[in-house]
PDB file of N, CA and C in Angstrom:
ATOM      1  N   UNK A   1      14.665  -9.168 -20.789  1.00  0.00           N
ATOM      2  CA  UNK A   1      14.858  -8.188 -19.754  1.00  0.00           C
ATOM      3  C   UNK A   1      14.360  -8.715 -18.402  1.00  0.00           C
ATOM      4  N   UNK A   2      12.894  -9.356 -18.114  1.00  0.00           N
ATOM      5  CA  UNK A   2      12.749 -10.264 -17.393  1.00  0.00           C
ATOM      6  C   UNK A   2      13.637 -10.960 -16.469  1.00  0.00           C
ATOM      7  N   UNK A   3      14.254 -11.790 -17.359  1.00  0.00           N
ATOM      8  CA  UNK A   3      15.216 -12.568 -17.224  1.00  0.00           C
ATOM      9  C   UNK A   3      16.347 -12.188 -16.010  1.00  0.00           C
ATOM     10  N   UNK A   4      16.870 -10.716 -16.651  1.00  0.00           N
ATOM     11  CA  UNK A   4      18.130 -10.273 -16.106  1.00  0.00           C
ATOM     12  C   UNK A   4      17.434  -9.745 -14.564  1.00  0.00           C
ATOM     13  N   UNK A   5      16.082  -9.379 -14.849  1.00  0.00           N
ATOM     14  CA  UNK A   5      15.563  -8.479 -13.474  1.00  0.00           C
ATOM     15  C   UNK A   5      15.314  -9.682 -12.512  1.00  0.00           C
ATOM     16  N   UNK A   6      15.593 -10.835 -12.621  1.00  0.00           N
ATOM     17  CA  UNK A   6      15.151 -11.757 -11.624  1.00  0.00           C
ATOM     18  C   UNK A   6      16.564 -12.500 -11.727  1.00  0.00           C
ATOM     19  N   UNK A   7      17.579 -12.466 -12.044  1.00  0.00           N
ATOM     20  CA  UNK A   7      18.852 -12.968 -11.873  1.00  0.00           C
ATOM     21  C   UNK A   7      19.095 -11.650 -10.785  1.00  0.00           C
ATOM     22  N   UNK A   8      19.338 -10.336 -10.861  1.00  0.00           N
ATOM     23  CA  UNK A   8      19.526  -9.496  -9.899  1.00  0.00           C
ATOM     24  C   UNK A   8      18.319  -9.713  -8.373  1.00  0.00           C
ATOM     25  N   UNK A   9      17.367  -9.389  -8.951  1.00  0.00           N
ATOM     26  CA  UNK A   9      16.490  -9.792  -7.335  1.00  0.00           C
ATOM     27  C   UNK A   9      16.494 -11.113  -6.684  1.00  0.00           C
ATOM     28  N   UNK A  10      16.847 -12.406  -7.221  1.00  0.00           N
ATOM     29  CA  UNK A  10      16.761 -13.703  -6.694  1.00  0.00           C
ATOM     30  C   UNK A  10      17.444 -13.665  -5.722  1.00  0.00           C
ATOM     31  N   UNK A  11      18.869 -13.207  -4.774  1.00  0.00           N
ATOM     32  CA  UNK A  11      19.633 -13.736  -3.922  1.00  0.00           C
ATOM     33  C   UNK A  11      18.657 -12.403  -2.617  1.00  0.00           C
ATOM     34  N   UNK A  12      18.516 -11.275  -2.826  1.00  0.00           N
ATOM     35  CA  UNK A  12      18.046 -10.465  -2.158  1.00  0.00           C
ATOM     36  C   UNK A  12      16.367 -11.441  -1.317  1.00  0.00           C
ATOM     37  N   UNK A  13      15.908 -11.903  -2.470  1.00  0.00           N
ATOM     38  CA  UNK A  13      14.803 -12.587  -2.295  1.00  0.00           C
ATOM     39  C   UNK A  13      15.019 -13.696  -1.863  1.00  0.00           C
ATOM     40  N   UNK A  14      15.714 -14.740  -2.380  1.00  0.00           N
ATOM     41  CA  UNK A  14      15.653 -15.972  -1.640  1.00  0.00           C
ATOM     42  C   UNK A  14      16.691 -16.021   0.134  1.00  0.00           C
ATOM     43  N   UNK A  15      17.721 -14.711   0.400  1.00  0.00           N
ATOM     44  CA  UNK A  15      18.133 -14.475   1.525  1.00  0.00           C
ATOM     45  C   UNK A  15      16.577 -14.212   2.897  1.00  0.00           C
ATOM     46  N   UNK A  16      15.432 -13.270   1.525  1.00  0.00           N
ATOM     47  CA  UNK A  16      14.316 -12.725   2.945  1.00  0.00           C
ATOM     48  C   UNK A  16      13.244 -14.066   3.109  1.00  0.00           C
ATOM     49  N   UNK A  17      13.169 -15.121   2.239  1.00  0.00           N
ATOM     50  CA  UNK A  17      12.822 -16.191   2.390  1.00  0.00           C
ATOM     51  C   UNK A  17      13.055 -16.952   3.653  1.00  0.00           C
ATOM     52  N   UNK A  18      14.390 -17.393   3.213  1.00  0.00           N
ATOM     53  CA  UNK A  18      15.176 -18.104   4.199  1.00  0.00           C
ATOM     54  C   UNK A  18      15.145 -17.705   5.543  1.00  0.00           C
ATOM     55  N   UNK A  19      15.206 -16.328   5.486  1.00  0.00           N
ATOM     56  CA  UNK A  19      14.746 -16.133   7.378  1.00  0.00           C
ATOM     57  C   UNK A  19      13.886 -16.028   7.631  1.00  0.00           C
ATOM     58  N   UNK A  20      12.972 -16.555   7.179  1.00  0.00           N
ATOM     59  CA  UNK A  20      11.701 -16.620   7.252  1.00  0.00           C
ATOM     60  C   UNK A  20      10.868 -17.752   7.581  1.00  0.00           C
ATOM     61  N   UNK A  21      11.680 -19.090   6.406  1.00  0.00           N
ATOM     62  CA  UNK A  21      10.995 -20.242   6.626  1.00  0.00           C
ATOM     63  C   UNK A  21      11.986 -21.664   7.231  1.00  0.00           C
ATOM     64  N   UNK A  22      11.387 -22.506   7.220  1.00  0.00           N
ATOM     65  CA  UNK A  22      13.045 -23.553   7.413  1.00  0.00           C
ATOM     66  C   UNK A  22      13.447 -23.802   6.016  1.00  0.00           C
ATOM     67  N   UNK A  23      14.818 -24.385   6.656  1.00  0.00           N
ATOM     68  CA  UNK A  23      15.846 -24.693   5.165  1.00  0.00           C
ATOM     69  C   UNK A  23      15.129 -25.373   4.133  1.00  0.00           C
ATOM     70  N   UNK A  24      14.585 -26.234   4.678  1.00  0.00           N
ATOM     71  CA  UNK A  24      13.911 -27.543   3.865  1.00  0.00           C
ATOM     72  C   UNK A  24      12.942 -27.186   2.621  1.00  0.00           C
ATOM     73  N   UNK A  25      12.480 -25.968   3.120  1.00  0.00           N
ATOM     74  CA  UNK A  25      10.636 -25.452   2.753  1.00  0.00           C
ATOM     75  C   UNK A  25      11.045 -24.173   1.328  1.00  0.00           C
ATOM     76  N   UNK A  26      12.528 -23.610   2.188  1.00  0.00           N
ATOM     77  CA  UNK A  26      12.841 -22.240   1.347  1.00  0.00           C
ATOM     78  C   UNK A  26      13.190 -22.595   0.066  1.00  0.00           C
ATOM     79  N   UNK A  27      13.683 -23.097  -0.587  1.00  0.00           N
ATOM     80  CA  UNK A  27      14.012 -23.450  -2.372  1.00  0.00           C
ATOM     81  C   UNK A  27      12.958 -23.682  -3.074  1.00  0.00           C
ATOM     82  N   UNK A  28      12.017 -24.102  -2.373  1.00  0.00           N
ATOM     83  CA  UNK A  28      10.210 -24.013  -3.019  1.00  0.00           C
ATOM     84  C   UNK A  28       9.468 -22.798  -2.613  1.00  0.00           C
ATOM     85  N   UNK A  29      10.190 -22.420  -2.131  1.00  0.00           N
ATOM     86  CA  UNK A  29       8.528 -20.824  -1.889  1.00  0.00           C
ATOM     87  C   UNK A  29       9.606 -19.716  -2.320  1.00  0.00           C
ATOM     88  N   UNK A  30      11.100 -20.044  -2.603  1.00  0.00           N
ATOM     89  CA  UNK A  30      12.242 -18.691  -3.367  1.00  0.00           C
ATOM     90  C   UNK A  30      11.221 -19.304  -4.698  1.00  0.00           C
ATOM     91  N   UNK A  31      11.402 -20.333  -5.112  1.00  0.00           N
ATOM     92  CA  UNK A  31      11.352 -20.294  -6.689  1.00  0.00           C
ATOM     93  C   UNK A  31       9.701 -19.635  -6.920  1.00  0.00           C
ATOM     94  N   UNK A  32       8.500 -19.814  -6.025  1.00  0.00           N
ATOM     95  CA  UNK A  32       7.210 -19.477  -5.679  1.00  0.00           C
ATOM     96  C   UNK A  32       7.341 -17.751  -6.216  1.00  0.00           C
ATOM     97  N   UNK A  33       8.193 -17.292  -5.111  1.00  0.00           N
ATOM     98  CA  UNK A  33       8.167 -15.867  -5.196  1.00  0.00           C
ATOM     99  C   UNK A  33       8.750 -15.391  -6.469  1.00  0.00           C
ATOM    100  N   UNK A  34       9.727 -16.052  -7.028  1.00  0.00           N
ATOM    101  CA  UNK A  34      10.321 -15.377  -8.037  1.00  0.00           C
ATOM    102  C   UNK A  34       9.636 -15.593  -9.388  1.00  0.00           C
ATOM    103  N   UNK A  35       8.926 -16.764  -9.436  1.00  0.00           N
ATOM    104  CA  UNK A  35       8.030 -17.026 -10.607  1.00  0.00           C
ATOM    105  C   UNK A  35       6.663 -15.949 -10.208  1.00  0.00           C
ATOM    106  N   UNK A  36       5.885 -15.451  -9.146  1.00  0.00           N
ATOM    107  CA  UNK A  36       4.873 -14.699  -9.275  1.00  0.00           C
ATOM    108  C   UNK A  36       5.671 -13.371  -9.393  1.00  0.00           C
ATOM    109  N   UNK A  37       6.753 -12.835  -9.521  1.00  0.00           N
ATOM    110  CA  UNK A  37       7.282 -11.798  -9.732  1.00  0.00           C
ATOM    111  C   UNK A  37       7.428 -11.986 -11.248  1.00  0.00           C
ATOM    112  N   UNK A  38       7.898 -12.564 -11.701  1.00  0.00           N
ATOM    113  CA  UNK A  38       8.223 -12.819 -13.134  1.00  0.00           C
ATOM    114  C   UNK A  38       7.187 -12.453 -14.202  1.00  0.00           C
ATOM    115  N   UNK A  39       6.089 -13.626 -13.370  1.00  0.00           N
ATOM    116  CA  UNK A  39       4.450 -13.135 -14.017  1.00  0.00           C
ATOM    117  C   UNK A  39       3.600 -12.489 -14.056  1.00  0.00           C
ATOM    118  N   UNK A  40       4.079 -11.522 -12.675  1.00  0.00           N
ATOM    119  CA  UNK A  40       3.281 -10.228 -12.371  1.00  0.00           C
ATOM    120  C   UNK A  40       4.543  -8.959 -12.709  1.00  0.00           C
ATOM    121  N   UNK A  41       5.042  -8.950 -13.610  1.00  0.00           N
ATOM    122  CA  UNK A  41       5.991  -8.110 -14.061  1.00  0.00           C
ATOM    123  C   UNK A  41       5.257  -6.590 -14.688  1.00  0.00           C
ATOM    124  N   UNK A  42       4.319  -7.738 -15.475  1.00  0.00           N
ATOM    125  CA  UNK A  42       3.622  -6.422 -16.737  1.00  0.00           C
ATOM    126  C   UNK A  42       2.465  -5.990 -15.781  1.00  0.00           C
ATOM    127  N   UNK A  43       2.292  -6.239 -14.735  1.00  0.00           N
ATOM    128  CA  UNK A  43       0.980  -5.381 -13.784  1.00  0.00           C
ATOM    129  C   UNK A  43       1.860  -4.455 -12.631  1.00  0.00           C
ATOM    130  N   UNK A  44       3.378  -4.552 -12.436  1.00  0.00           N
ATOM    131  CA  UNK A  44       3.825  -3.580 -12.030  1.00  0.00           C
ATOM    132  C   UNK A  44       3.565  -2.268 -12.392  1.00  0.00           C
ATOM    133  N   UNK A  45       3.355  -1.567 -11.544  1.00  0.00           N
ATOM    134  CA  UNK A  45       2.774  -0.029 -11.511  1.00  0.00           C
ATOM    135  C   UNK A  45       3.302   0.843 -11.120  1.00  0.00           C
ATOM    136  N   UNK A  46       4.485   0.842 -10.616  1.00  0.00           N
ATOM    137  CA  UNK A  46       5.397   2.118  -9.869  1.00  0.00           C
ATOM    138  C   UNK A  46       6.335   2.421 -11.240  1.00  0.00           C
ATOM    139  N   UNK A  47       7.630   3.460 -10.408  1.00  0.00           N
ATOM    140  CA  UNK A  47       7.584   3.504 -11.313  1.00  0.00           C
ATOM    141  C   UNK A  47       9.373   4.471 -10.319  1.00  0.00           C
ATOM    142  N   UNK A  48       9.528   3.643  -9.591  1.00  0.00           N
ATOM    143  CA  UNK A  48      11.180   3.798  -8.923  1.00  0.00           C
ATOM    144  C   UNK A  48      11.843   2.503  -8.654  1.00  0.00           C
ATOM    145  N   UNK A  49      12.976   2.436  -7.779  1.00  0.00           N
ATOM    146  CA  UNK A  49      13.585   0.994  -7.650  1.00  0.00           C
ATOM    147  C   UNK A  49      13.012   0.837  -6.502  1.00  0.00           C
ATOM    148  N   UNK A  50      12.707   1.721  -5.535  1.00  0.00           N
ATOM    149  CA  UNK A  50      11.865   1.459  -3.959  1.00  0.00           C
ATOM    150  C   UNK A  50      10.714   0.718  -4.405  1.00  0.00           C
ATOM    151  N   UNK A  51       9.657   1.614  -4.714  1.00  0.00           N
ATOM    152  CA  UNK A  51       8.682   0.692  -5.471  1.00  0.00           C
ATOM    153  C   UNK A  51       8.299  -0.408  -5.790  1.00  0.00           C
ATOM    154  N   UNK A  52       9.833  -1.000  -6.783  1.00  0.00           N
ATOM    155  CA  UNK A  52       9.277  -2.129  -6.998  1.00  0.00           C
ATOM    156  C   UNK A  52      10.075  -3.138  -6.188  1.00  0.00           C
ATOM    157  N   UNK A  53      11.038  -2.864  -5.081  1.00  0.00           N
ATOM    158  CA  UNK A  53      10.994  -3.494  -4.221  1.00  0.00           C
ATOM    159  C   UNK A  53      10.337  -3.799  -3.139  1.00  0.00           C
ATOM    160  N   UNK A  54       9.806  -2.673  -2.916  1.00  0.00           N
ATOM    161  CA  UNK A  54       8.326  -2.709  -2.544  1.00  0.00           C
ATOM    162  C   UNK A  54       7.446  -4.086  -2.465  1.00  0.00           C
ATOM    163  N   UNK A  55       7.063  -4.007  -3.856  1.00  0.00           N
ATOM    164  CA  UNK A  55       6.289  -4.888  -4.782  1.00  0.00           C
ATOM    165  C   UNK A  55       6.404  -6.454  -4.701  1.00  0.00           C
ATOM    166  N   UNK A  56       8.532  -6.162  -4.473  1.00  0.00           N
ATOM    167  CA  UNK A  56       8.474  -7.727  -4.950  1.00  0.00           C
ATOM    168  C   UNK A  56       8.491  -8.195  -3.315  1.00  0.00           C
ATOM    169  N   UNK A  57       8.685  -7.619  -2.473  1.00  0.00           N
ATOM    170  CA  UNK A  57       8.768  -8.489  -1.110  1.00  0.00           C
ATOM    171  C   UNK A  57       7.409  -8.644  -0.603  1.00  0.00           C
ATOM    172  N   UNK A  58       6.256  -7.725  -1.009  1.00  0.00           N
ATOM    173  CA  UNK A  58       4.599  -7.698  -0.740  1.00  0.00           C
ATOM    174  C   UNK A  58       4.395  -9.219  -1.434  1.00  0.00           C
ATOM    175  N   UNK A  59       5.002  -9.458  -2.408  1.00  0.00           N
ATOM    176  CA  UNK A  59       4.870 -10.742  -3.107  1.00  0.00           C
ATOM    177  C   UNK A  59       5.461 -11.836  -2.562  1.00  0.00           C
ATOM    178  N   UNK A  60       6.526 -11.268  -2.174  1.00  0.00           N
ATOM    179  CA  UNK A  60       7.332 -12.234  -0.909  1.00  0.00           C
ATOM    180  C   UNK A  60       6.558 -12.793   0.178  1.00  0.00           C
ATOM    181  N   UNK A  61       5.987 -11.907   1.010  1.00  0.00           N
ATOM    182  CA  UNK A  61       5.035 -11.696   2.365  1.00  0.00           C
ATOM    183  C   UNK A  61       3.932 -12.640   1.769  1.00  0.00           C
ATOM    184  N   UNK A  62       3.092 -12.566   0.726  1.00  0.00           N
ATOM    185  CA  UNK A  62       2.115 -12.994   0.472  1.00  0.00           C
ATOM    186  C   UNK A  62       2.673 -14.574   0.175  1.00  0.00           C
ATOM    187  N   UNK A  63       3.685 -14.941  -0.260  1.00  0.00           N
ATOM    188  CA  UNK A  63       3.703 -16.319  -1.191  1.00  0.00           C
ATOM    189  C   UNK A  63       3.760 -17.322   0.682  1.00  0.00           C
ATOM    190  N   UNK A  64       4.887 -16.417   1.228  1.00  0.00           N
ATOM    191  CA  UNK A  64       5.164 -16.817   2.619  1.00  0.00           C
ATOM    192  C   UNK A  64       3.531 -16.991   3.418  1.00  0.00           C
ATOM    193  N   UNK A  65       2.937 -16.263   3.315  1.00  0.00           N
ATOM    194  CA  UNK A  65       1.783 -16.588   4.382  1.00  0.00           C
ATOM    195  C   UNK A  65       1.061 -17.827   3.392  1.00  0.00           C
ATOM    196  N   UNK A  66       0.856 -17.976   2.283  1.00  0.00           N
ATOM    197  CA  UNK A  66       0.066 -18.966   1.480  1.00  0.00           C
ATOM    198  C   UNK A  66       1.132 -20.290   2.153  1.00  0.00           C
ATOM    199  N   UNK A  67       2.579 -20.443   2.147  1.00  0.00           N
ATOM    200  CA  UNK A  67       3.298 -21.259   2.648  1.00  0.00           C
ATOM    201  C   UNK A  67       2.383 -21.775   4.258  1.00  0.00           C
ATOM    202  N   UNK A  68       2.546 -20.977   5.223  1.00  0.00           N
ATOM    203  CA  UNK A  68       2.188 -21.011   6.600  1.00  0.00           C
ATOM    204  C   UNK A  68       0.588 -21.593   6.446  1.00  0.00           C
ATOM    205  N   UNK A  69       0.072 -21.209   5.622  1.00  0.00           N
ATOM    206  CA  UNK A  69      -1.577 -21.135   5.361  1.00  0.00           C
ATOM    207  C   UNK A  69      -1.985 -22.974   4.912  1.00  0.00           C
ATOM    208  N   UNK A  70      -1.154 -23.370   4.455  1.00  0.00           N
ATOM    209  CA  UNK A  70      -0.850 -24.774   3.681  1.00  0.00           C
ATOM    210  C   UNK A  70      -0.199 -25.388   4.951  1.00  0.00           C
ATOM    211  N   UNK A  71       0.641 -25.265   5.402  1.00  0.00           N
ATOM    212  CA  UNK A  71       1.105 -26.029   6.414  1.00  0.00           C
ATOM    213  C   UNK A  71       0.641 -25.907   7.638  1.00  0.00           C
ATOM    214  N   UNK A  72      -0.714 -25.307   7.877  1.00  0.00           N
ATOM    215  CA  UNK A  72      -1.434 -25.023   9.365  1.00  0.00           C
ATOM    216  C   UNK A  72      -2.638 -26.220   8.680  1.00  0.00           C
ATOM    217  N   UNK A  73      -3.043 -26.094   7.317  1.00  0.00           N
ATOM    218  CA  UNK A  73      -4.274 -26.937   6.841  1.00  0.00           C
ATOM    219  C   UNK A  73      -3.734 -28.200   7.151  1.00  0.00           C
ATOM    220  N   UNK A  74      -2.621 -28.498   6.901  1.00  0.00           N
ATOM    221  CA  UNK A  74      -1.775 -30.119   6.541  1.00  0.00           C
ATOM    222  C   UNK A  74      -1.902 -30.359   8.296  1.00  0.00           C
ATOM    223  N   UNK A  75      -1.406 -29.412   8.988  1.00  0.00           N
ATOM    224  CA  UNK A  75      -1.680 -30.148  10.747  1.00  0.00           C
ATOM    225  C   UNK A  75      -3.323 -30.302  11.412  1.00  0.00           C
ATOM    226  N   UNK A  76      -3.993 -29.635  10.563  1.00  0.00           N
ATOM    227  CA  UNK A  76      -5.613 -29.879  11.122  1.00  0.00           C
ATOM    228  C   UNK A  76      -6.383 -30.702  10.704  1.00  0.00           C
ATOM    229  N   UNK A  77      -5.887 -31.466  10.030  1.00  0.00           N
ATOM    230  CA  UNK A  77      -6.416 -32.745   9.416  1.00  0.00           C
ATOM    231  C   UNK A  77      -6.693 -33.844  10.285  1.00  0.00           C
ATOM    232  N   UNK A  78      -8.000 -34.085  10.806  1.00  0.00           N
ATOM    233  CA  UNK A  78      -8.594 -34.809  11.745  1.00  0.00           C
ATOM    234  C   UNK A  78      -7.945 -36.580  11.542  1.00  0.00           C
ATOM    235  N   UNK A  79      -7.173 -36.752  13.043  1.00  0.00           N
ATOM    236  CA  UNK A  79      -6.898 -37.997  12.996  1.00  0.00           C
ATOM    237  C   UNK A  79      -8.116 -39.447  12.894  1.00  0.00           C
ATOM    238  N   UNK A  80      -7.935 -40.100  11.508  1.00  0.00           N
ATOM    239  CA  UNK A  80      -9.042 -41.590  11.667  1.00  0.00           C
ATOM    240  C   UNK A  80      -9.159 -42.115  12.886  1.00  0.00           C
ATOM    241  N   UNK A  81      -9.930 -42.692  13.042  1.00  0.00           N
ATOM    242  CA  UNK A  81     -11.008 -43.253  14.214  1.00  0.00           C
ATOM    243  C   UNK A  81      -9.778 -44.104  14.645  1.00  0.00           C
ATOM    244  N   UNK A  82      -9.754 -45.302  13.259  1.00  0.00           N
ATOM    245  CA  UNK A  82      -8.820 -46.305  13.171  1.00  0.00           C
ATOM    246  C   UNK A  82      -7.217 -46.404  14.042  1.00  0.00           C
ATOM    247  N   UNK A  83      -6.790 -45.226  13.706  1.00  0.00           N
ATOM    248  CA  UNK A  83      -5.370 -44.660  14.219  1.00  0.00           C
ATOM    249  C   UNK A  83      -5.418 -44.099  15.506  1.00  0.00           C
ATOM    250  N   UNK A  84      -6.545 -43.285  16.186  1.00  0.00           N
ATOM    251  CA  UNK A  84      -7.136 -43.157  17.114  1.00  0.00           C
ATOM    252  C   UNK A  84      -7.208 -44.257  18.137  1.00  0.00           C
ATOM    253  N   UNK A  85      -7.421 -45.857  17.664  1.00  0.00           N
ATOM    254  CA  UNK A  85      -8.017 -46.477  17.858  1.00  0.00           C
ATOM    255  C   UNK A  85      -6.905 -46.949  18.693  1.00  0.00           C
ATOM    256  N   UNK A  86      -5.558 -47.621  17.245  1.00  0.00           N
ATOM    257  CA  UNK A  86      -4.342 -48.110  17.381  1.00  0.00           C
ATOM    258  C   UNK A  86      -3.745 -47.187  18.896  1.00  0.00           C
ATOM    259  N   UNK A  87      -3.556 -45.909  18.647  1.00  0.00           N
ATOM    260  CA  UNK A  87      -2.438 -45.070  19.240  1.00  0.00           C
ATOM    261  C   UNK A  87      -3.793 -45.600  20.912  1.00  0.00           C
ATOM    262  N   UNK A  88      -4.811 -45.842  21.447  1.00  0.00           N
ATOM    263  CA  UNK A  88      -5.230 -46.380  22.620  1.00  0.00           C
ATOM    264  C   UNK A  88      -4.699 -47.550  22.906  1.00  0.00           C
ATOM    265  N   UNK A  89      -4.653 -48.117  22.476  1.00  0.00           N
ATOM    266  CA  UNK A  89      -4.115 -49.815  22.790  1.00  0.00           C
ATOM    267  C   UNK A  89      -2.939 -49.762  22.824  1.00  0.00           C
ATOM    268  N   UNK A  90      -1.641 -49.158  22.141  1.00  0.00           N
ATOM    269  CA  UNK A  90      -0.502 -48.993  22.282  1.00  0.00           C
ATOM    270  C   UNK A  90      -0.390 -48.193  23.555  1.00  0.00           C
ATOM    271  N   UNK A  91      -0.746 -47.531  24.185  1.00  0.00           N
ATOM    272  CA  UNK A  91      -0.834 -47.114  25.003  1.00  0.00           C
ATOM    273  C   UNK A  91      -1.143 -47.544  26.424  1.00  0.00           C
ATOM    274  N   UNK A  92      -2.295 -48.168  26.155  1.00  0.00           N
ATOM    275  CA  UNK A  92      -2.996 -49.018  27.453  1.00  0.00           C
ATOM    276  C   UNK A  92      -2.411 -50.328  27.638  1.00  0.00           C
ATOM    277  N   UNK A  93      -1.404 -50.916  26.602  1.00  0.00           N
ATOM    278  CA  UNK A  93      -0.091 -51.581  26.523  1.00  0.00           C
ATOM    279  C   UNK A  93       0.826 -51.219  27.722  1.00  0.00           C
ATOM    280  N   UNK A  94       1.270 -49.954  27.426  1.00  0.00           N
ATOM    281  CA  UNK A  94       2.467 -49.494  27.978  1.00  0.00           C
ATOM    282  C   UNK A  94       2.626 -48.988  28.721  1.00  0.00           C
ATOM    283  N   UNK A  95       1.256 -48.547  29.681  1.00  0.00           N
ATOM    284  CA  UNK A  95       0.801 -48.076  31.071  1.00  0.00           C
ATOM    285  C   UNK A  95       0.492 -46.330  30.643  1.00  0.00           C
ATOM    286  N   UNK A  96       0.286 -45.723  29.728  1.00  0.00           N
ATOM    287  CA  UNK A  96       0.277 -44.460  29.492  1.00  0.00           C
ATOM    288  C   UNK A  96      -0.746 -43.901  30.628  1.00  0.00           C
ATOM    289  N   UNK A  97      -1.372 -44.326  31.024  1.00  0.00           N
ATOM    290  CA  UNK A  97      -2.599 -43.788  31.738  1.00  0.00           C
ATOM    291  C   UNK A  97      -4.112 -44.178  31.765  1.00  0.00           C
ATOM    292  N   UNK A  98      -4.656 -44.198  32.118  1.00  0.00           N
ATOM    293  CA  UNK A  98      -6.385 -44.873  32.103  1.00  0.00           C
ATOM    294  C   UNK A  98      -7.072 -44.099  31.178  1.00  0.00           C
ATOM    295  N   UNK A  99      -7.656 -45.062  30.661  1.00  0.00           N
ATOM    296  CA  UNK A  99      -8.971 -44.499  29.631  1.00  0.00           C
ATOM    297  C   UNK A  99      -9.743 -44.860  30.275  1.00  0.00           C
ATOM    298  N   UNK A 100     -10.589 -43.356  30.068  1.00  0.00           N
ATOM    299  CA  UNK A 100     -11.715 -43.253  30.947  1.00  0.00           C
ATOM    300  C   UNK A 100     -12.969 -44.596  30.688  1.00  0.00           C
ATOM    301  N   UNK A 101     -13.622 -44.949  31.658  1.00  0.00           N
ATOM    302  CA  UNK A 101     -14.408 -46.056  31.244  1.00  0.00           C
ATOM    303  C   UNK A 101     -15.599 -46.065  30.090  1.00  0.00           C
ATOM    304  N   UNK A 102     -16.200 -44.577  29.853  1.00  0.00           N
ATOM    305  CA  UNK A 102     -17.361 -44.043  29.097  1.00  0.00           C
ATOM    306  C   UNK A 102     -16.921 -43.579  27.974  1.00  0.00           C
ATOM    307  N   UNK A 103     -15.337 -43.241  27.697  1.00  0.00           N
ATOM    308  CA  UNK A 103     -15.175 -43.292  26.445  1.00  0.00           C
ATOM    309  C   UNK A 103     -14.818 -44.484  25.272  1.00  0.00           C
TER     310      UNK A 103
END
């Protein structure tokens, strides 16, 4: 039964995905959402079709911000000294501008 309830919600769901994320990203956070729907089936608690659409796009919203939440960590990842180092000299190569003398 499972089964059939996520063959019907998948296109509804992977359509509110898609405008949501880029192309590239959406076929991994549709299949995200539809597997924590799948597995959070038996903790559904309502008890209409609003409800549990409700339910499944709150699950939607949530898988989507864990998406955004992962890809804000992946850009704050402090650049090495080393690469730091490189991207100055390529630079002071190519006339980019003066480095200051004290740094």
């Amino acid at each position: 039964m499972a089964e059939q309830i996520i063959r019907q919600i998948a296109p509804d769901l992977r359509l509110y995905v898609l405008s949501r994320i880029s192309h590239e990203a959406a076929e991994d956070a549709s299949q995200e959402v539809l597997k924590a729907v799948a597995t959070g089936m038996r903790k559904f608690a309502g008890g209409t079709e609003k409800e549990f659409w409700g339910w499944c796009y709150r699950i939607a919203r949530n898988k989507l911000k864990d998406h955004y939440r992962h890809k804000a960590a992946d850009r704050m990842q402090p650049t090495p000294p080393e690469e730091l180092w490189r991207m100055m000299e390529v630079c002071e190569r190519q006339g980019c501008g003066e480095v200051p003398a004290n740094f």
